[in-house]
N, C-alpha and C. Protein backbone atom coordinates (compact mmCIF):
# COMPACT_ATOMS: atom_id res chain seq x y z
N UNK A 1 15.03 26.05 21.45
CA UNK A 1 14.74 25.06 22.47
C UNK A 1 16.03 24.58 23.12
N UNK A 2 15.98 24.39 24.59
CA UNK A 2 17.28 24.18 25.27
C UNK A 2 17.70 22.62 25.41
N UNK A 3 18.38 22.32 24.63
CA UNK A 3 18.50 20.38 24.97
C UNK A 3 19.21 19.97 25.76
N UNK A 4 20.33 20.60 26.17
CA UNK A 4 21.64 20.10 26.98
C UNK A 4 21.83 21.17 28.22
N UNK A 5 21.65 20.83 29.04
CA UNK A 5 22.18 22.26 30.56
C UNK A 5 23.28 21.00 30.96
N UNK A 6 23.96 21.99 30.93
CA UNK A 6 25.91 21.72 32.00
C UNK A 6 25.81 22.72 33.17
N UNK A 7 25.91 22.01 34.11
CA UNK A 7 26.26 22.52 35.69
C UNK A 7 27.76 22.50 35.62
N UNK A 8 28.86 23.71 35.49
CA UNK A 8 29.93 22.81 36.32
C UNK A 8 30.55 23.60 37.01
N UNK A 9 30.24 24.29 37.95
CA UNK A 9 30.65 25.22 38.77
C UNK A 9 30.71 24.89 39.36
N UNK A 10 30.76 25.40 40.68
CA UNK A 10 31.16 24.97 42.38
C UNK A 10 29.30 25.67 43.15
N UNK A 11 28.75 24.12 42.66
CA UNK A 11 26.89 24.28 43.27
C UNK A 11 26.67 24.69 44.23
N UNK A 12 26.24 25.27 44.71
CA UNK A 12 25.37 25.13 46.05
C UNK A 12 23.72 24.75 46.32
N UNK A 13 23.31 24.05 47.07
CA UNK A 13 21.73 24.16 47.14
C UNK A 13 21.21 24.86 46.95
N UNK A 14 21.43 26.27 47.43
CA UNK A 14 20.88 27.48 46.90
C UNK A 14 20.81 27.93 45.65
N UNK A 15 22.08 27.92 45.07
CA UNK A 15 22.46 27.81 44.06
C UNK A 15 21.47 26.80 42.60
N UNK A 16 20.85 26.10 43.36
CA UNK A 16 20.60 25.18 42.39
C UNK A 16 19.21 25.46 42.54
N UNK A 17 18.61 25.71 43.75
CA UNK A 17 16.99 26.54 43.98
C UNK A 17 16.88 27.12 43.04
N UNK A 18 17.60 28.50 43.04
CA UNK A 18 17.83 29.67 42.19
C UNK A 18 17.28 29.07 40.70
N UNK A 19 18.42 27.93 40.76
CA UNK A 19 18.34 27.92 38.74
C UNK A 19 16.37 27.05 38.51
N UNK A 20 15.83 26.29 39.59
CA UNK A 20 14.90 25.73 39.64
C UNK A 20 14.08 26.78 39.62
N UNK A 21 14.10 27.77 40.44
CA UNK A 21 13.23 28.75 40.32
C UNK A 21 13.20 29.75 39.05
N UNK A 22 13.65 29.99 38.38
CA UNK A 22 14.24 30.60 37.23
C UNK A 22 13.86 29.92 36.10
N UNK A 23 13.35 28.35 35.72
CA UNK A 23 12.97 27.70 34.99
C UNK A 23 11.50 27.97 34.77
N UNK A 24 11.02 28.32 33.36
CA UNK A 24 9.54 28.36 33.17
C UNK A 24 8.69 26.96 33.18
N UNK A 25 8.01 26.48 34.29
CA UNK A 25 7.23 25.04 33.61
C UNK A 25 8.32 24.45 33.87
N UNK A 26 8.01 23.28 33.03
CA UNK A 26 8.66 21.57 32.96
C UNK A 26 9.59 22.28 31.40
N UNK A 27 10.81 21.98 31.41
CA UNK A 27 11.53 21.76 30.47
C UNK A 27 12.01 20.52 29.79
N UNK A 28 10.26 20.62 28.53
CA UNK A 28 10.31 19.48 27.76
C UNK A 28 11.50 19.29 26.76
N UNK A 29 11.95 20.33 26.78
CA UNK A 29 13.36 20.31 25.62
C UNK A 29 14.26 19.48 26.20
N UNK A 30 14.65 19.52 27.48
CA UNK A 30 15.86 19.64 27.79
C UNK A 30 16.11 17.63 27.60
N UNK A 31 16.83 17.56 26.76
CA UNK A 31 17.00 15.87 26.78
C UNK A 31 18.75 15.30 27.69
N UNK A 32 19.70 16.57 27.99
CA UNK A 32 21.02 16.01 28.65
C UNK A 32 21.53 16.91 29.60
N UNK A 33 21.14 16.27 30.62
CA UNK A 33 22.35 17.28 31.74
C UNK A 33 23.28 17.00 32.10
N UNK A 34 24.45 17.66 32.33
CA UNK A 34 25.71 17.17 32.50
C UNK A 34 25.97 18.37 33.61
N UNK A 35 26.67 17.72 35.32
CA UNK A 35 27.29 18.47 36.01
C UNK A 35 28.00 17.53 36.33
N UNK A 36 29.17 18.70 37.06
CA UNK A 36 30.07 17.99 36.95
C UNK A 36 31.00 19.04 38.24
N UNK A 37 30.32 18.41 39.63
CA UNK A 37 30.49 18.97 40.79
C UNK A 37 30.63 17.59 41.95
N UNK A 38 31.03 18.42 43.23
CA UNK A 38 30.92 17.59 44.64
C UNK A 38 29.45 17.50 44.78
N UNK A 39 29.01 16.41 44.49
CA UNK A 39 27.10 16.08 45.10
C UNK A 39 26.84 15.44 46.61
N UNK A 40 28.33 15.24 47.49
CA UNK A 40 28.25 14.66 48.43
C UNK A 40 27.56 15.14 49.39
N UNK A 41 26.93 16.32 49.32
CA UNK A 41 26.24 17.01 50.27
C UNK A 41 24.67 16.53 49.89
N UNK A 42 24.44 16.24 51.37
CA UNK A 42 22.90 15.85 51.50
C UNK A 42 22.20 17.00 50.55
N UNK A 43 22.36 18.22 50.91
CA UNK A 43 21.11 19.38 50.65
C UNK A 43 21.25 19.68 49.68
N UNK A 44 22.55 19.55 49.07
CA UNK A 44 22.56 19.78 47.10
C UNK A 44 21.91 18.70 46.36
N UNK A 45 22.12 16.97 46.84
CA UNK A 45 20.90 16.42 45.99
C UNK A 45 19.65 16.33 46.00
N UNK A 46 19.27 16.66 47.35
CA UNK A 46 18.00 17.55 47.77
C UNK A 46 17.41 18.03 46.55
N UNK A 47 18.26 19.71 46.50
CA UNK A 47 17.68 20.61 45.59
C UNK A 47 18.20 20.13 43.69
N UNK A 48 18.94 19.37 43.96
CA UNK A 48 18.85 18.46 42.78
C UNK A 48 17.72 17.84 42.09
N UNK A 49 17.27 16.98 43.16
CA UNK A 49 15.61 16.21 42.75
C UNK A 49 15.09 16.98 42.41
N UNK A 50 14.72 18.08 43.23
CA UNK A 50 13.82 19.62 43.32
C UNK A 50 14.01 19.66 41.64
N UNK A 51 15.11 19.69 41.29
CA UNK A 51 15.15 20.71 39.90
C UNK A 51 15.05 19.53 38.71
N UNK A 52 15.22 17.98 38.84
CA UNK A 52 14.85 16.68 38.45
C UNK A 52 13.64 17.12 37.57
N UNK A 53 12.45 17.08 38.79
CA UNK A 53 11.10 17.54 38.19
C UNK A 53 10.81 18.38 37.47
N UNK A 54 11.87 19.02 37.09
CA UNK A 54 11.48 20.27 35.83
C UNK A 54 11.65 19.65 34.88
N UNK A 55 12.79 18.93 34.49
CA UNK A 55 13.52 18.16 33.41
C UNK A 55 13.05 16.47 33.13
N UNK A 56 12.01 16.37 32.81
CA UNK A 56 11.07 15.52 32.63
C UNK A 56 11.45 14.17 31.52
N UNK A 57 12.22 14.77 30.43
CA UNK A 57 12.50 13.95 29.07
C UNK A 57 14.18 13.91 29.21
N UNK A 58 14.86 13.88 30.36
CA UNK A 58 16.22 14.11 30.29
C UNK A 58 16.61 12.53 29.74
N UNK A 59 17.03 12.07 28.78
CA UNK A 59 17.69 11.15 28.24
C UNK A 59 19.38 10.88 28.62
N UNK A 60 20.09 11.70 28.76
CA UNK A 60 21.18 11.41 29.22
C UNK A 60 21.71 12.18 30.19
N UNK A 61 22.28 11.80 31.81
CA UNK A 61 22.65 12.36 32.81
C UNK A 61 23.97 11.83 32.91
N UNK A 62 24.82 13.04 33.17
CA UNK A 62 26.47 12.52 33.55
C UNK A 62 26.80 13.38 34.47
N UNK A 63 26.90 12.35 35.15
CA UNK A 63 27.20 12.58 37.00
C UNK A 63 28.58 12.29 36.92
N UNK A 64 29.38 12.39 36.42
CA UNK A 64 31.17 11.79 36.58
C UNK A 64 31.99 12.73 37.73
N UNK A 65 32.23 11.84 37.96
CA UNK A 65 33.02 12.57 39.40
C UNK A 65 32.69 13.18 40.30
N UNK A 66 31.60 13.21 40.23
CA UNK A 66 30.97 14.10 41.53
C UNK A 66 30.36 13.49 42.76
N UNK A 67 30.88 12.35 43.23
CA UNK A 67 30.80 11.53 44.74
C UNK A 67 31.86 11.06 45.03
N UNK A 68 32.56 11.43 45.78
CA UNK A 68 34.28 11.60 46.53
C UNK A 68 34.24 10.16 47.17
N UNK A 69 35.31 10.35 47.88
CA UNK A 69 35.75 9.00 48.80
C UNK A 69 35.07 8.90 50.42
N UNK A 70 34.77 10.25 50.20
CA UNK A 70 33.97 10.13 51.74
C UNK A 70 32.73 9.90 52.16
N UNK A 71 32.05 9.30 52.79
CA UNK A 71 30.83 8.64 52.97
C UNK A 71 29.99 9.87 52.59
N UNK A 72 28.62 9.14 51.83
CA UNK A 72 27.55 10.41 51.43
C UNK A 72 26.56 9.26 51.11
N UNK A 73 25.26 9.90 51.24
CA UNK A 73 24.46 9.05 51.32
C UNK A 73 23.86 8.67 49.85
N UNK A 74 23.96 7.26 49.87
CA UNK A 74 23.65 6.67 48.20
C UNK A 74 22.36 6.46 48.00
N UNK A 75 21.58 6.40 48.42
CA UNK A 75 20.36 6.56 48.59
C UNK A 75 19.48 7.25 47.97
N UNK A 76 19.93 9.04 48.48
CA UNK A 76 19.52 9.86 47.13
C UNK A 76 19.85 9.89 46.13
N UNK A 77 21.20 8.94 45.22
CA UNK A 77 21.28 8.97 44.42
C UNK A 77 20.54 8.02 43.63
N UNK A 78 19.63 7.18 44.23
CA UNK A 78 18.68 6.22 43.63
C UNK A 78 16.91 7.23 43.83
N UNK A 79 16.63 7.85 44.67
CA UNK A 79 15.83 8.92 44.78
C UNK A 79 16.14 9.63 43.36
N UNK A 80 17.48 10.29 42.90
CA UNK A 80 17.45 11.29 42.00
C UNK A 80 16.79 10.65 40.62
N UNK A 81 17.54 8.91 40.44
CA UNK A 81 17.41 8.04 39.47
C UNK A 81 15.63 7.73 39.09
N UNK A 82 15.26 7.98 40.22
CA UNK A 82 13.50 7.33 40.25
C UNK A 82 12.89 8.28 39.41
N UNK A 83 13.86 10.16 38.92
CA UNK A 83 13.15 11.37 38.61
C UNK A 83 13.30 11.15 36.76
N UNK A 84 13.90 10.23 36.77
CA UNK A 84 14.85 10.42 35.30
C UNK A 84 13.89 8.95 34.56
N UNK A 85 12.59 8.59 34.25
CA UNK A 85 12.09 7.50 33.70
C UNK A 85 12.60 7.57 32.38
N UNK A 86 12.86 8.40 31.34
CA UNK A 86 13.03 7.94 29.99
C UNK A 86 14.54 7.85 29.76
N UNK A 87 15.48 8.06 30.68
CA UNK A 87 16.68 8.06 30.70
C UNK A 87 17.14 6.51 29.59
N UNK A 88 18.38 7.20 28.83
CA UNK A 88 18.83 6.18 27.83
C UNK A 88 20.63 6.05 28.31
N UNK A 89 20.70 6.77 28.90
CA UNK A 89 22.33 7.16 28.94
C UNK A 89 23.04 7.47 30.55
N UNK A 90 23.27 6.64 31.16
CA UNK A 90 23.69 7.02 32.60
C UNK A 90 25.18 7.36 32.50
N UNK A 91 25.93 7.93 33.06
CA UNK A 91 27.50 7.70 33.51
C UNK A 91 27.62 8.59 35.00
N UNK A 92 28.54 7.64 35.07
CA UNK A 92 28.42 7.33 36.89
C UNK A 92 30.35 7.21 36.74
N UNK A 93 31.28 7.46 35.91
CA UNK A 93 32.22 7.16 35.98
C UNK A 93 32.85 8.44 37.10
N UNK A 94 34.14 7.69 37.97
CA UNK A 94 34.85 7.98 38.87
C UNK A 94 34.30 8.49 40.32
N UNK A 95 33.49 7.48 40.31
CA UNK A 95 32.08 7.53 41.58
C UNK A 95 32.68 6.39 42.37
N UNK A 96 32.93 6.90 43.74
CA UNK A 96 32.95 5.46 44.87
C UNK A 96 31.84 4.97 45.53
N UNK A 97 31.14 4.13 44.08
CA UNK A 97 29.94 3.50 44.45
C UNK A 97 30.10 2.15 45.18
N UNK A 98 30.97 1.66 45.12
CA UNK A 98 31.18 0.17 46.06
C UNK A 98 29.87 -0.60 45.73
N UNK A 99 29.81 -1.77 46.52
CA UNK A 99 28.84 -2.71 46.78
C UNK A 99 27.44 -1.63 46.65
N UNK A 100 27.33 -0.94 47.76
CA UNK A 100 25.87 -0.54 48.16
C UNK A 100 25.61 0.48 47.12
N UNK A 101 26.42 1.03 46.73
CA UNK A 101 26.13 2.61 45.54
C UNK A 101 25.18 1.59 44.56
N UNK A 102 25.83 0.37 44.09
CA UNK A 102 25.30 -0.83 43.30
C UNK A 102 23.71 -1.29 43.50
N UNK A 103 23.64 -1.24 44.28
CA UNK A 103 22.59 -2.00 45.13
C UNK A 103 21.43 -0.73 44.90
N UNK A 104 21.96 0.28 45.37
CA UNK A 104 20.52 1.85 45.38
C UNK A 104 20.68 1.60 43.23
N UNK A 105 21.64 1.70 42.96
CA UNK A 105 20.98 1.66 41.13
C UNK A 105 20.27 0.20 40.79
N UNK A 106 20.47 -0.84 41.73
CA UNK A 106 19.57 -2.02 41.20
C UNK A 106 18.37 -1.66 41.54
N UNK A 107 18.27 -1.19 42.40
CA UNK A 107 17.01 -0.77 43.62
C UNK A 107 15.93 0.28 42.41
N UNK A 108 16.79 1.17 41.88
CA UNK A 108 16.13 1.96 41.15
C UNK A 108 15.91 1.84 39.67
N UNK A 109 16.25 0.73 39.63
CA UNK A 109 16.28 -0.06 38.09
C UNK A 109 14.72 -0.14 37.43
N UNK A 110 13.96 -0.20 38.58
CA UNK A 110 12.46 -0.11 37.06
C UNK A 110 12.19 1.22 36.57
N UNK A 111 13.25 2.19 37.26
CA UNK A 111 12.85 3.87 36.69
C UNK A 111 13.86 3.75 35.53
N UNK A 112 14.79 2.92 35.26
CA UNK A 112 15.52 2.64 34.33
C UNK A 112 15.58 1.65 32.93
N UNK A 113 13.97 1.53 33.27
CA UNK A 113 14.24 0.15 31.81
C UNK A 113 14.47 0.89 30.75
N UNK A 114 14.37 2.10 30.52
CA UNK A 114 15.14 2.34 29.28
C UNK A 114 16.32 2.73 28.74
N UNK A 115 17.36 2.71 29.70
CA UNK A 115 18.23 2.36 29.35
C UNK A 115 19.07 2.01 28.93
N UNK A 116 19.80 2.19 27.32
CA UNK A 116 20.77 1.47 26.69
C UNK A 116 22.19 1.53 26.98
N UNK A 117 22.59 2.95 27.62
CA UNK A 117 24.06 2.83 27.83
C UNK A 117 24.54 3.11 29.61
N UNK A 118 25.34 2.47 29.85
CA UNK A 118 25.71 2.37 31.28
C UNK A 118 27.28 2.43 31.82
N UNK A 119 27.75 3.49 32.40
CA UNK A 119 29.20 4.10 32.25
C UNK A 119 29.79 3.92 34.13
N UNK A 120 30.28 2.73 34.68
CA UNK A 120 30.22 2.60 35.40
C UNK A 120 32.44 2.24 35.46
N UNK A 121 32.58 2.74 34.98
CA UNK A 121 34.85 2.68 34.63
C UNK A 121 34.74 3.45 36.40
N UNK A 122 35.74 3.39 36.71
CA UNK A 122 36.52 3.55 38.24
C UNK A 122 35.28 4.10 39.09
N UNK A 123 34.38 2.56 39.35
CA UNK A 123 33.63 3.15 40.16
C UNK A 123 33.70 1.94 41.49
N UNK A 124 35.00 1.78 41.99
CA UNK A 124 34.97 1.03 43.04
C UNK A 124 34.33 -0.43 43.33
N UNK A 125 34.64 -0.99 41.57
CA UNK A 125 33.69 -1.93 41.88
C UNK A 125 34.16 -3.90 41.59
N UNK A 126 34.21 -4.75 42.91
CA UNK A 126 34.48 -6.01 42.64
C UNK A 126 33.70 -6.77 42.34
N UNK A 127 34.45 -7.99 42.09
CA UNK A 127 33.44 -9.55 41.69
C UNK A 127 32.28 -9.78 41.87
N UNK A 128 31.81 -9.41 43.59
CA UNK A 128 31.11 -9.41 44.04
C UNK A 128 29.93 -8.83 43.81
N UNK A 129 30.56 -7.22 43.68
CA UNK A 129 29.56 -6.28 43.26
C UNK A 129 28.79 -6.49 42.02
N UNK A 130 29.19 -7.02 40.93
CA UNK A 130 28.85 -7.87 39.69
C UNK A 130 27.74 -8.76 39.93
N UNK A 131 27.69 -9.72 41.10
CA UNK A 131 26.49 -10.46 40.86
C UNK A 131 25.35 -9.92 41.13
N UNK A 132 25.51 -8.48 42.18
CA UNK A 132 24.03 -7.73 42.26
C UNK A 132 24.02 -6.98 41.19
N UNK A 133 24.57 -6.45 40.59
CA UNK A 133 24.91 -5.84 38.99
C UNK A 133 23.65 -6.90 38.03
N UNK A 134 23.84 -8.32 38.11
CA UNK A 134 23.82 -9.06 37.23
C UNK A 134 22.16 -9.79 37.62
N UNK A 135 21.78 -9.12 38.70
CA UNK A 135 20.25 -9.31 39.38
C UNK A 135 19.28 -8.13 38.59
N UNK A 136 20.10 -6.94 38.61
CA UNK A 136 19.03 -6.04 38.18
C UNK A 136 18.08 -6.14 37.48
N UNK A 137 16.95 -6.81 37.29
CA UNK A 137 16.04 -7.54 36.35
C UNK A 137 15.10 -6.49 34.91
N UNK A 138 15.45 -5.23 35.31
CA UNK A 138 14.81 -4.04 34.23
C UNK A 138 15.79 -3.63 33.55
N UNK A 139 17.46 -3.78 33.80
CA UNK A 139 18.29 -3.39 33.12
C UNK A 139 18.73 -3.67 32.06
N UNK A 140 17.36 -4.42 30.84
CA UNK A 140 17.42 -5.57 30.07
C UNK A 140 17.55 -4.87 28.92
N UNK A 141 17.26 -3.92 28.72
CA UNK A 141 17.90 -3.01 27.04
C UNK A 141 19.22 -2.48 26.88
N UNK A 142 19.96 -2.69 27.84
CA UNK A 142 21.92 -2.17 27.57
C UNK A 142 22.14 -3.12 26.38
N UNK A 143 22.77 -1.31 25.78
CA UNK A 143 23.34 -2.60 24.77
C UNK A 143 24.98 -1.78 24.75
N UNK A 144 24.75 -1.36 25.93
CA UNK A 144 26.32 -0.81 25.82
C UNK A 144 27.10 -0.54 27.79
N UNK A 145 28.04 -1.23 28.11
CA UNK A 145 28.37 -1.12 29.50
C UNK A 145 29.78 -1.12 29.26
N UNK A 146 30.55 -0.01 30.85
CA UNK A 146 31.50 0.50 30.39
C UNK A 146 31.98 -0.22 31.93
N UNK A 147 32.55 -1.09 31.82
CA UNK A 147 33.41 -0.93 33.25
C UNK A 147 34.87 -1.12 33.43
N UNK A 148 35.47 -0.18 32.76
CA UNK A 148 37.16 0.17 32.85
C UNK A 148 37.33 0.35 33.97
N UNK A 149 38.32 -0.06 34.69
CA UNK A 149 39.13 0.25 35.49
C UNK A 149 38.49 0.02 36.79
N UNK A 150 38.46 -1.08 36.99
CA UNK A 150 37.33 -1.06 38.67
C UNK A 150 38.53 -2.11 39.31
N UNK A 151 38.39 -3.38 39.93
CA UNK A 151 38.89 -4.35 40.26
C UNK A 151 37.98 -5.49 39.81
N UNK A 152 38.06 -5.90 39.01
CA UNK A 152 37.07 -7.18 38.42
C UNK A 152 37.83 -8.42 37.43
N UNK A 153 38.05 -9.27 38.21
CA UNK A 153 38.80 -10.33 37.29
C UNK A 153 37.90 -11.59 37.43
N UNK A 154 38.49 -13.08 36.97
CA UNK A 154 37.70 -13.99 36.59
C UNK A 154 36.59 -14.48 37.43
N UNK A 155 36.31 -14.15 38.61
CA UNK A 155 35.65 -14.16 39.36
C UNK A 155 34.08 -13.54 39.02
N UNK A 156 34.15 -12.63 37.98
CA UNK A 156 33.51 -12.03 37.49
C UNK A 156 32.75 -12.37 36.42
N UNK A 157 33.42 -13.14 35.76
CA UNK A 157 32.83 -13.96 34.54
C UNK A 157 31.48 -14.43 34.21
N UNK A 158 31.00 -15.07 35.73
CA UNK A 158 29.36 -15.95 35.57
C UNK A 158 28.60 -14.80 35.67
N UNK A 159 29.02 -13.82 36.07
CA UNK A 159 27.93 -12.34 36.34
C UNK A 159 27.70 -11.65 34.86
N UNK A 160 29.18 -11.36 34.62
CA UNK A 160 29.05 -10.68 33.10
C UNK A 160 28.22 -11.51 32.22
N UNK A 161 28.30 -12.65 32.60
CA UNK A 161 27.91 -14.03 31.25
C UNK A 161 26.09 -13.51 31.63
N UNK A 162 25.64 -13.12 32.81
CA UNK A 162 24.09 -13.61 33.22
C UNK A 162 23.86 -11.85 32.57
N UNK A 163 24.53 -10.79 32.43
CA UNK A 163 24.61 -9.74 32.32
C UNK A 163 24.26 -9.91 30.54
N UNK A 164 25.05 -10.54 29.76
CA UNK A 164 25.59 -10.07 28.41
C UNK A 164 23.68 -11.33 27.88
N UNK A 165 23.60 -12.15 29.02
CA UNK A 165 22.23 -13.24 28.29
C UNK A 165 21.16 -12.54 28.49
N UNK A 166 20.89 -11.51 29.60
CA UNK A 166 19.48 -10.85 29.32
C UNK A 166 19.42 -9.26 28.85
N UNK A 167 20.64 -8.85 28.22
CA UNK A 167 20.90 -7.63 27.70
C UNK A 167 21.25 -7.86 25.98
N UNK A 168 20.63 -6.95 25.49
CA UNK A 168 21.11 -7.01 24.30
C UNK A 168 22.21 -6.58 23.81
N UNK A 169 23.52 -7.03 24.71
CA UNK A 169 24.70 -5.61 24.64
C UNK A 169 25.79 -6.23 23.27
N UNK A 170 26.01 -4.58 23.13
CA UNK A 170 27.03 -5.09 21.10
C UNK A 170 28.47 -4.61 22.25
N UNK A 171 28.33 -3.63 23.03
CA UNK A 171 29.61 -3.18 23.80
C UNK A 171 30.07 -3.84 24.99
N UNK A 172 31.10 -4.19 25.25
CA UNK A 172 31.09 -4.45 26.83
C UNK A 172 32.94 -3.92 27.28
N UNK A 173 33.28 -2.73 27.94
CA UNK A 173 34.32 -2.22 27.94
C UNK A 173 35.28 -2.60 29.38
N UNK A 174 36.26 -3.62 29.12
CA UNK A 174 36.80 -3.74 30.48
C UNK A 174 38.13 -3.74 30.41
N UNK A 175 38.93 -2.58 29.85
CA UNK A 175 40.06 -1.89 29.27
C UNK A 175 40.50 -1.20 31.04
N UNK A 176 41.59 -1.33 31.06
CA UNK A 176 42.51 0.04 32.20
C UNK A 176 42.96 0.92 31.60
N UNK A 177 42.64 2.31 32.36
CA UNK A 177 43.39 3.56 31.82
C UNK A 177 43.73 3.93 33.32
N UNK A 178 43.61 3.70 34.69
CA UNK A 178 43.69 4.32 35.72
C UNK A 178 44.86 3.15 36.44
N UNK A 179 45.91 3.24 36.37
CA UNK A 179 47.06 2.29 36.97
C UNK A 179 46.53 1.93 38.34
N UNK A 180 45.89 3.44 39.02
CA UNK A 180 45.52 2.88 40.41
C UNK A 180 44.54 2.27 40.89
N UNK A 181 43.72 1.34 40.05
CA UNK A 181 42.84 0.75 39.88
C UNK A 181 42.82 0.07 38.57
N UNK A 182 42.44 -1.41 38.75
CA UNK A 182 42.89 -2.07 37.43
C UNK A 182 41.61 -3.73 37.64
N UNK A 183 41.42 -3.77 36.41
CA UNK A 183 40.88 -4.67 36.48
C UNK A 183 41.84 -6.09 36.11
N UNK A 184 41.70 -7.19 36.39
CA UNK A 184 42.54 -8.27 36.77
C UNK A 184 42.64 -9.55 35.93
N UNK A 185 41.98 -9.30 34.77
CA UNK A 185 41.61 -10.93 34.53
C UNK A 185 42.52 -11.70 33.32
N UNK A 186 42.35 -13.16 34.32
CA UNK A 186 43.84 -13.55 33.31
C UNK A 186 43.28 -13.84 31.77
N UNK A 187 44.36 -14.52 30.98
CA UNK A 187 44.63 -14.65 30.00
C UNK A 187 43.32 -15.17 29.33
N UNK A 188 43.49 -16.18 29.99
CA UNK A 188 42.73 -17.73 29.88
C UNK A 188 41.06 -17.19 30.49
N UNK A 189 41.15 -16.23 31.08
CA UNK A 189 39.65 -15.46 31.60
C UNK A 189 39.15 -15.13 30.28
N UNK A 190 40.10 -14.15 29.68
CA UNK A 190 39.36 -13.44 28.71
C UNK A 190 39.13 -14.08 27.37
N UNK A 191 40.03 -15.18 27.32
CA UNK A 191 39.40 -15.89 25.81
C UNK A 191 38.57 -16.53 26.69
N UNK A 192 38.23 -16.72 27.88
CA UNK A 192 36.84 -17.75 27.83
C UNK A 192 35.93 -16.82 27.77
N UNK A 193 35.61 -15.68 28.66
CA UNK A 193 34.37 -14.72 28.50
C UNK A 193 34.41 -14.71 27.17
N UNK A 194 35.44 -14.20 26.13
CA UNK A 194 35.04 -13.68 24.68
C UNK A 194 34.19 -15.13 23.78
N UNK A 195 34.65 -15.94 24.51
CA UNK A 195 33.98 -17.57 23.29
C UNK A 195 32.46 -17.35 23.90
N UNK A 196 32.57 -17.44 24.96
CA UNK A 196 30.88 -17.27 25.63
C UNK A 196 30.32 -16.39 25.19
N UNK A 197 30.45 -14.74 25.54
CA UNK A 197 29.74 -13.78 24.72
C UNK A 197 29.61 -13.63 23.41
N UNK A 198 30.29 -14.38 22.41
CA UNK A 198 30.40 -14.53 21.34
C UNK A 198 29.32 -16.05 21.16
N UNK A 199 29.34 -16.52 21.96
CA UNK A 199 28.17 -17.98 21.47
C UNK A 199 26.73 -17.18 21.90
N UNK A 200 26.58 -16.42 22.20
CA UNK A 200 25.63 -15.48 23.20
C UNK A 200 24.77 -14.56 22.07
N UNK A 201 26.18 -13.71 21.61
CA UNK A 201 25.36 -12.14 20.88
C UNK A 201 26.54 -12.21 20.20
N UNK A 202 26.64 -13.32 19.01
CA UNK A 202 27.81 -13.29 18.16
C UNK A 202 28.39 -11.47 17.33
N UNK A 203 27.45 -10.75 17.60
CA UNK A 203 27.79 -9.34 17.39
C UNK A 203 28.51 -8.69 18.33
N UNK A 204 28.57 -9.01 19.41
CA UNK A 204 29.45 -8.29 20.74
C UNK A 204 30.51 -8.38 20.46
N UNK A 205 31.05 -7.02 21.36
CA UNK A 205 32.32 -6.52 21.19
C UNK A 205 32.89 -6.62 22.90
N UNK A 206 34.10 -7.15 23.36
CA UNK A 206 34.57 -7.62 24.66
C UNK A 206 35.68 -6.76 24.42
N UNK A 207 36.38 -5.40 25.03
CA UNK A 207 37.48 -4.95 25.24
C UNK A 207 37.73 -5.11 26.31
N UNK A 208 39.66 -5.69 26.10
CA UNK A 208 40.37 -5.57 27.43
C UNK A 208 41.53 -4.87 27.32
N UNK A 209 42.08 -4.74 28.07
CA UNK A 209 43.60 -4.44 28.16
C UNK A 209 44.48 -4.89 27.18
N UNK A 210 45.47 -4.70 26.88
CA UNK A 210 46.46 -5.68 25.92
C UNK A 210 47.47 -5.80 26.84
């Protein structure tokens, strides 16, 4: 039985027909796909969805790096999200999702209540972007969120705090490894988030920087 398919070649739509067509039925096995390509093209997430519907029980999808700096439409990437209901495991790391990339995964958040882990490190993302982060109202089983390296400092705090009260999260990762992107928060930020999440889910774990 096949559990894991890795894409990581250089896709094409066609390319990805092909492998859709080539699939017997719905592949109930398959529980993780991992590619790890340019998806910025309209017609490859197209035939992406297309091949979505085969893979029915996919539990963990890692999309890392595969949406560039140049405009592409985020949209289908909340379309692809709507294909994936039992999904437990997203990563979305080194994606320039900004504000709106944010907004299509809140958008697609009831195909996501199951959800426990969420990998969102250098994905273009500020203060701001946090409080629609912190709306998503189905995103209530994380018990694990990764956001290294974005731009997010104390500003951020009342979001994470509304984030860490309706999630059951033991993880919460806001460490830099990418110099050219860094998250910001002072001293005095992070012992206050840690006393709060700690009066919260005295089991949580708050990484930062040293």
């Amino acid at each position: 039985i096949v559990e894991t398919i890795s894409l990581l070649c250089q896709l094409t739509a066609e390319g990805l027909g092909i492998i859709e067509q080539k699939l017997t039925g719905p592949m109930q096995g398959v529980k993780k796909l991992k590619i790890q390509d340019d998806l910025c093209d309209k017609d490859k997430l197209l035939a992406l969805k297309r091949l979505f519907h085969r893979l029915p029980n996919v539990k963990s999808l890692d999309l890392n790096q595969c949406f560039g700096e140049e405009e592409w439409d985020r949209t289908l990437l909340g379309d692809l999200l709507k294909e994936t209901p039992h999904l437990q495991a997203l990563h979305l790391s080194g994606n320039n999702l900004g504000h709106f990339g944010i907004e299509v995964l809140c958008a697609a958040s009831s195909s996501l209540s199951n959800l426990k882990e969420l990998d969102l490190s250098e994905c273009n993302l500020g203060d701001e972007v946090m409080k629609a982060l912190a709306t998503a109202q189905h995103l209530s089983n994380l018990i694990e969120i990764i956001l290294e390296s974005n731009n997010l400092g104390d500003d951020s705090i009342e979001s994470l705090m509304l984030i860490i009260n309706q999630c059951p999260l033991e993880r919460l990762w806001l460490e830099n490894y990418n110099h050219e992107m860094e998250n910001h928060f002072s001293e005095a930020g992070k012992e206050r988030l840690q006393e709060m999440a700690k009066s919260i889910r005295p089991g949580i774990n708050v990484f930062f920087s040293s």
